[in-house]
PDB file of N, CA and C in Angstrom:
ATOM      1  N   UNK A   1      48.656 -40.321 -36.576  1.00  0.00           N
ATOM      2  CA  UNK A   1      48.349 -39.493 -35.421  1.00  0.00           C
ATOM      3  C   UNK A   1      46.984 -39.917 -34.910  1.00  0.00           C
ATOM      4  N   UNK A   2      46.775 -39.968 -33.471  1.00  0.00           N
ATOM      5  CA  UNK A   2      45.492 -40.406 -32.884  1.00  0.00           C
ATOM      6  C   UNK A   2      45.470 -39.066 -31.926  1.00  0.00           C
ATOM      7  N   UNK A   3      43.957 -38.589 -32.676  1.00  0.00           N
ATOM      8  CA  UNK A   3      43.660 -38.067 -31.392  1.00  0.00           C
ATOM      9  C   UNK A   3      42.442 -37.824 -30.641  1.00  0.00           C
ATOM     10  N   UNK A   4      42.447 -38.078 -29.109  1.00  0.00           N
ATOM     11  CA  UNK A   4      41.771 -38.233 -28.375  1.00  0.00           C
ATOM     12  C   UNK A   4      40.833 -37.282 -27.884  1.00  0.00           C
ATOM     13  N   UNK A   5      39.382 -36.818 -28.078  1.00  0.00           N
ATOM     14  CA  UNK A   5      38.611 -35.846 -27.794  1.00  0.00           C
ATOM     15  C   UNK A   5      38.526 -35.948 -26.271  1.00  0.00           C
ATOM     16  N   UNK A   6      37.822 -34.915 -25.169  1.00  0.00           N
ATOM     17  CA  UNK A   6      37.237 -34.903 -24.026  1.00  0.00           C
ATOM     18  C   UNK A   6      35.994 -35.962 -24.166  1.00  0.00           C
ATOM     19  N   UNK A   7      35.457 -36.645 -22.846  1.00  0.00           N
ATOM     20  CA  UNK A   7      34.661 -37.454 -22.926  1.00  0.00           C
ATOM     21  C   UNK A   7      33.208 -36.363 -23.280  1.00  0.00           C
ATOM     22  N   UNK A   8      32.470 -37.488 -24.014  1.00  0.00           N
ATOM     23  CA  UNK A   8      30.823 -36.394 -24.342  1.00  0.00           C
ATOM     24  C   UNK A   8      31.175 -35.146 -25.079  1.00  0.00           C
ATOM     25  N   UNK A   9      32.114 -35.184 -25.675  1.00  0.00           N
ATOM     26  CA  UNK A   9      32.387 -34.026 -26.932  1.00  0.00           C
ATOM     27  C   UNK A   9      30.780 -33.683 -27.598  1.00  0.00           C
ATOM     28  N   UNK A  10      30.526 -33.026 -28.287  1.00  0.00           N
ATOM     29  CA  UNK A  10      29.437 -32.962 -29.233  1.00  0.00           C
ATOM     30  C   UNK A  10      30.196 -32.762 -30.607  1.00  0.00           C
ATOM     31  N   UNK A  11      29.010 -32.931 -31.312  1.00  0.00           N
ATOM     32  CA  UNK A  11      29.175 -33.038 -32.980  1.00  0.00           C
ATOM     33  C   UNK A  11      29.678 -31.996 -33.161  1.00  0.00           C
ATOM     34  N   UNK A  12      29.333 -30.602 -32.582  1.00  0.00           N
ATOM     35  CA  UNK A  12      30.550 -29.298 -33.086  1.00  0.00           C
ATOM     36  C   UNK A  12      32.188 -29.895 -33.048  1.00  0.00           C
ATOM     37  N   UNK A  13      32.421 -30.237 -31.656  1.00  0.00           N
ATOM     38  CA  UNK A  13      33.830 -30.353 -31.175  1.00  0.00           C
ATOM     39  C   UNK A  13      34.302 -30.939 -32.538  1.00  0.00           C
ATOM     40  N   UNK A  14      33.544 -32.584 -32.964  1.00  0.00           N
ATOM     41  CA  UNK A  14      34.081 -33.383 -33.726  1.00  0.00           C
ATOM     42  C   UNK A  14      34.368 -32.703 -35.257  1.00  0.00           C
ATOM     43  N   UNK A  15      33.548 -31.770 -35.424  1.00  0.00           N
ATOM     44  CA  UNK A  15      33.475 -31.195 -36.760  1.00  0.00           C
ATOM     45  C   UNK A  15      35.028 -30.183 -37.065  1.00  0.00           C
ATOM     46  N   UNK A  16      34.644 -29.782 -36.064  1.00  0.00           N
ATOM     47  CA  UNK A  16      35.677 -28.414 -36.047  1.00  0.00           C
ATOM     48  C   UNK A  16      36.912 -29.287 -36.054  1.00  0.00           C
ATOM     49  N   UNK A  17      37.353 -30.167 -35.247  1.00  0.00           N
ATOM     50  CA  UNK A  17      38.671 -30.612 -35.205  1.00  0.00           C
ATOM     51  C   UNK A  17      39.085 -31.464 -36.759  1.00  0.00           C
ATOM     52  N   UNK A  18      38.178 -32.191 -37.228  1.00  0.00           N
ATOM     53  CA  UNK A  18      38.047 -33.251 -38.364  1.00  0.00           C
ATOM     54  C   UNK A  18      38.389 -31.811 -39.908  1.00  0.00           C
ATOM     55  N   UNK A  19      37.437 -30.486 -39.544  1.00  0.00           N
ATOM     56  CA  UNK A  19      37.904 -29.756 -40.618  1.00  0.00           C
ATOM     57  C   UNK A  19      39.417 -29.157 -40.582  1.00  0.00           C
ATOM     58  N   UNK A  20      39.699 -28.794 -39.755  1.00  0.00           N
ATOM     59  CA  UNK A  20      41.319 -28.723 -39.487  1.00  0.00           C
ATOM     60  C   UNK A  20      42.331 -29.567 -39.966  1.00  0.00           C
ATOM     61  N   UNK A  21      41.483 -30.759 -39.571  1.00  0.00           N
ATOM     62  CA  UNK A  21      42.373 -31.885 -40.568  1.00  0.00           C
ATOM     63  C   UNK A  21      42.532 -31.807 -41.624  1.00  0.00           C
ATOM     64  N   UNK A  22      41.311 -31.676 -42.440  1.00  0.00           N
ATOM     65  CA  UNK A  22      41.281 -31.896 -43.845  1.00  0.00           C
ATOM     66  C   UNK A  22      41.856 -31.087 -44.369  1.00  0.00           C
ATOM     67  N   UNK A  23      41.967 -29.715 -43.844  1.00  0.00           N
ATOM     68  CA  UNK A  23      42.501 -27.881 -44.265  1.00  0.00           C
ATOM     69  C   UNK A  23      44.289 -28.706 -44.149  1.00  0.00           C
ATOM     70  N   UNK A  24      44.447 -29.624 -43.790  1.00  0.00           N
ATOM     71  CA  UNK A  24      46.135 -29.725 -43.970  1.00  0.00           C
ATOM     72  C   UNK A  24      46.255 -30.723 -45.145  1.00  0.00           C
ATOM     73  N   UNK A  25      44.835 -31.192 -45.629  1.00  0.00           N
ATOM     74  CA  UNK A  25      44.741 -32.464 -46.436  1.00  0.00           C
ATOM     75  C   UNK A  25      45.218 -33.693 -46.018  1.00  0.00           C
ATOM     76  N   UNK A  26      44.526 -33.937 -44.881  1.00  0.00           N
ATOM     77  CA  UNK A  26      45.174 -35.459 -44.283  1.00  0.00           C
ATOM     78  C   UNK A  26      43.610 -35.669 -44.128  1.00  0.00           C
ATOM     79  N   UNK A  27      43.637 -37.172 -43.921  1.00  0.00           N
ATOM     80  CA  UNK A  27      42.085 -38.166 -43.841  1.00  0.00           C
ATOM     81  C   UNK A  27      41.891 -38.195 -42.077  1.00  0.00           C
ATOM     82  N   UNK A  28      40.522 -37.483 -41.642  1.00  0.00           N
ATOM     83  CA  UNK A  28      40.072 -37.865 -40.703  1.00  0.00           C
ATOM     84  C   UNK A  28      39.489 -39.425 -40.676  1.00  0.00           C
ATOM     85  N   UNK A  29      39.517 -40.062 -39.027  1.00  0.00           N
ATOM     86  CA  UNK A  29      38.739 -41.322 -39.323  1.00  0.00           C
ATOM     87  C   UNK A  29      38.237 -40.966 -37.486  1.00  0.00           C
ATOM     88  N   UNK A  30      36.694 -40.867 -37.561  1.00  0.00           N
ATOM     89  CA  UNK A  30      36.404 -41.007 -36.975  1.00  0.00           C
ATOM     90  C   UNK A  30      35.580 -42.062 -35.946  1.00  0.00           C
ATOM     91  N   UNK A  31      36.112 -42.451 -34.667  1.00  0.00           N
ATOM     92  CA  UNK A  31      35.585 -43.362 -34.002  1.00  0.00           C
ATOM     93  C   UNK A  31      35.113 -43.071 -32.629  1.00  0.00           C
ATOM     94  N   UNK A  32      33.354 -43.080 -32.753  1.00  0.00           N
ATOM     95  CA  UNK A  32      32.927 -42.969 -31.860  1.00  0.00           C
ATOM     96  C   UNK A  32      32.508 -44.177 -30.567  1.00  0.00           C
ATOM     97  N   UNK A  33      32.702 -43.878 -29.160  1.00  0.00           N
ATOM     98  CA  UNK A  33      32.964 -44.764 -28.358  1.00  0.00           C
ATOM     99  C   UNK A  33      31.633 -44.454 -27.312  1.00  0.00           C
ATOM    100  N   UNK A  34      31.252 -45.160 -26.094  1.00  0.00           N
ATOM    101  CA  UNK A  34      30.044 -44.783 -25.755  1.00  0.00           C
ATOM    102  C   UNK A  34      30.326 -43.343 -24.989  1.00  0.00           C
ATOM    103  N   UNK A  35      31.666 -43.080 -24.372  1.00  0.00           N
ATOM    104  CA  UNK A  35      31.633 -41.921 -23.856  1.00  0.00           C
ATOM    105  C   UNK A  35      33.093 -41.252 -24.093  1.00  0.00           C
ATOM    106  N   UNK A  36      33.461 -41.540 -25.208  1.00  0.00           N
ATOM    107  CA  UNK A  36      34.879 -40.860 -25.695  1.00  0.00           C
ATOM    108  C   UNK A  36      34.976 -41.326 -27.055  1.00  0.00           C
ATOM    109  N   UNK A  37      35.580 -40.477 -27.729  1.00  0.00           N
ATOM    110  CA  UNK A  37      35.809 -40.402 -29.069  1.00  0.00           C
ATOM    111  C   UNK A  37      37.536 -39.977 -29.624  1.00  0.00           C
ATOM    112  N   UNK A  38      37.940 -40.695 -30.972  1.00  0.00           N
ATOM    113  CA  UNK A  38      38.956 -40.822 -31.186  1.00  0.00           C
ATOM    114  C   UNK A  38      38.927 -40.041 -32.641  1.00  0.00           C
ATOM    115  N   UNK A  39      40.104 -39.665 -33.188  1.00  0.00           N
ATOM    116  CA  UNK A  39      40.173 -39.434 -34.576  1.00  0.00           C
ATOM    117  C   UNK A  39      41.278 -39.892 -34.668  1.00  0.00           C
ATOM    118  N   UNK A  40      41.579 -41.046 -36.005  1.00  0.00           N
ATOM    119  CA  UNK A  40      42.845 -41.166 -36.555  1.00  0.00           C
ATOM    120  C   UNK A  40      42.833 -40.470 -37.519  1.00  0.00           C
ATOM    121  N   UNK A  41      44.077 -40.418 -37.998  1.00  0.00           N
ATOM    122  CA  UNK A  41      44.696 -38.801 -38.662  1.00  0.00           C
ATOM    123  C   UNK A  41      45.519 -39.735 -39.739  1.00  0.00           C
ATOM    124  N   UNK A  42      44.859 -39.989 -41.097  1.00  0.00           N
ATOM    125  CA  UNK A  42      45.749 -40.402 -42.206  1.00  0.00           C
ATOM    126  C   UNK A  42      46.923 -39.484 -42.953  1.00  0.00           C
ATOM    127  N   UNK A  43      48.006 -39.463 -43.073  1.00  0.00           N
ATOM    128  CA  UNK A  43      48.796 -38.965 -44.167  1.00  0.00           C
ATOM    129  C   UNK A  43      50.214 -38.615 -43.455  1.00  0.00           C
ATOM    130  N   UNK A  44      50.589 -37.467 -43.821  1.00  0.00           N
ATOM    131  CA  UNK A  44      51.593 -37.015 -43.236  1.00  0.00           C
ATOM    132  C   UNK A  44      51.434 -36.126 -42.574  1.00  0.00           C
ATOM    133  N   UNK A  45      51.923 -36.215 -41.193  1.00  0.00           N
ATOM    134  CA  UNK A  45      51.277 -35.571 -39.696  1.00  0.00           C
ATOM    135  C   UNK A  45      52.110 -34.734 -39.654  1.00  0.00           C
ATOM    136  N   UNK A  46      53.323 -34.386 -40.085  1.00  0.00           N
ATOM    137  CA  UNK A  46      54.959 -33.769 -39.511  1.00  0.00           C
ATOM    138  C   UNK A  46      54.324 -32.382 -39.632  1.00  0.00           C
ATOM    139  N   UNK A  47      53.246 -32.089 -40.779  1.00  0.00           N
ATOM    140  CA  UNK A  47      53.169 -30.489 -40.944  1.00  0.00           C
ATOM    141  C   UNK A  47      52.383 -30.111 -39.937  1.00  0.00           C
ATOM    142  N   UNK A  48      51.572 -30.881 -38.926  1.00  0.00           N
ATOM    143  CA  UNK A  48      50.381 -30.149 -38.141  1.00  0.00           C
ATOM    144  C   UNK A  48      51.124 -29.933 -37.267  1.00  0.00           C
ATOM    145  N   UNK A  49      49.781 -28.818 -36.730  1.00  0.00           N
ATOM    146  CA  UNK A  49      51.068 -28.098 -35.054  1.00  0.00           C
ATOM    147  C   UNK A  49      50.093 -28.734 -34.458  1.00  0.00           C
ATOM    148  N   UNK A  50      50.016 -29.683 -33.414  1.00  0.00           N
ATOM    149  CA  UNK A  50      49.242 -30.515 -32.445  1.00  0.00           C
ATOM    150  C   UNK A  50      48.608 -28.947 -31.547  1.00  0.00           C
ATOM    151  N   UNK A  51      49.261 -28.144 -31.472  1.00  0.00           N
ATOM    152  CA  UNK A  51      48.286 -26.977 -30.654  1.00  0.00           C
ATOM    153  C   UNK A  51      47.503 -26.284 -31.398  1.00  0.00           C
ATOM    154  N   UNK A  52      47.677 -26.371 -32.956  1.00  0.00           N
ATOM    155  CA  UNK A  52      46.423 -25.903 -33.778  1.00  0.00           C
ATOM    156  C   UNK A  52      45.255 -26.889 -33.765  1.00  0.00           C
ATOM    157  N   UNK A  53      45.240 -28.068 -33.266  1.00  0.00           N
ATOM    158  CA  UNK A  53      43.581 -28.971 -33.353  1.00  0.00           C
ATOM    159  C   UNK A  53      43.322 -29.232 -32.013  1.00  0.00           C
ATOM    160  N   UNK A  54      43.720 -28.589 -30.872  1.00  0.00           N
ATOM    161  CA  UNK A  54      43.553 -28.516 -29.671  1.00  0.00           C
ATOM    162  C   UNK A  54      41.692 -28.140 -29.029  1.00  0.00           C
ATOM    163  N   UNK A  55      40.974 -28.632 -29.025  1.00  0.00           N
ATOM    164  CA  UNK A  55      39.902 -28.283 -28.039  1.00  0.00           C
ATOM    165  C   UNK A  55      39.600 -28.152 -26.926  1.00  0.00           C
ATOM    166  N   UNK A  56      39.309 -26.686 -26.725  1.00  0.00           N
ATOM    167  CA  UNK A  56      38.997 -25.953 -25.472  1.00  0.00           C
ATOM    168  C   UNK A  56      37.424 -26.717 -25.581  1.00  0.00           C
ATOM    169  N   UNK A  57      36.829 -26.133 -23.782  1.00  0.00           N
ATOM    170  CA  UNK A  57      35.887 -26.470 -23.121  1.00  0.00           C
ATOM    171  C   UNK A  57      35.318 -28.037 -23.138  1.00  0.00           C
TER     172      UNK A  57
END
């Protein structure tokens, strides 16, 4: 699973979404870009609900 933050996220956004991950026990990998940021999502994705790691604002 890849997923794509809003451009200029801050370190909250990245935190909060990356702990969600881990709370399902899958490996965040984070990659920061000069104005957008990515997380790949190691393990088995089938259990996450893509609208539970959703970021508002």
């Amino acid at each position: 699973m890849i997923i794509v933050l809003k451009p200029k996220c801050d370190e909250n956004d990245i935190k909060k979404v990356t702990n969600k991950i881990e709370g399902y026990g899958l490996e965040p990998h984070v990659s920061t870009g000069h104005e957008t940021t990515i997380i790949g999502v190691i393990g088995d994705t089938t259990k996450v609900d893509p609208r539970d790691i959703e970021v508002s604002p």
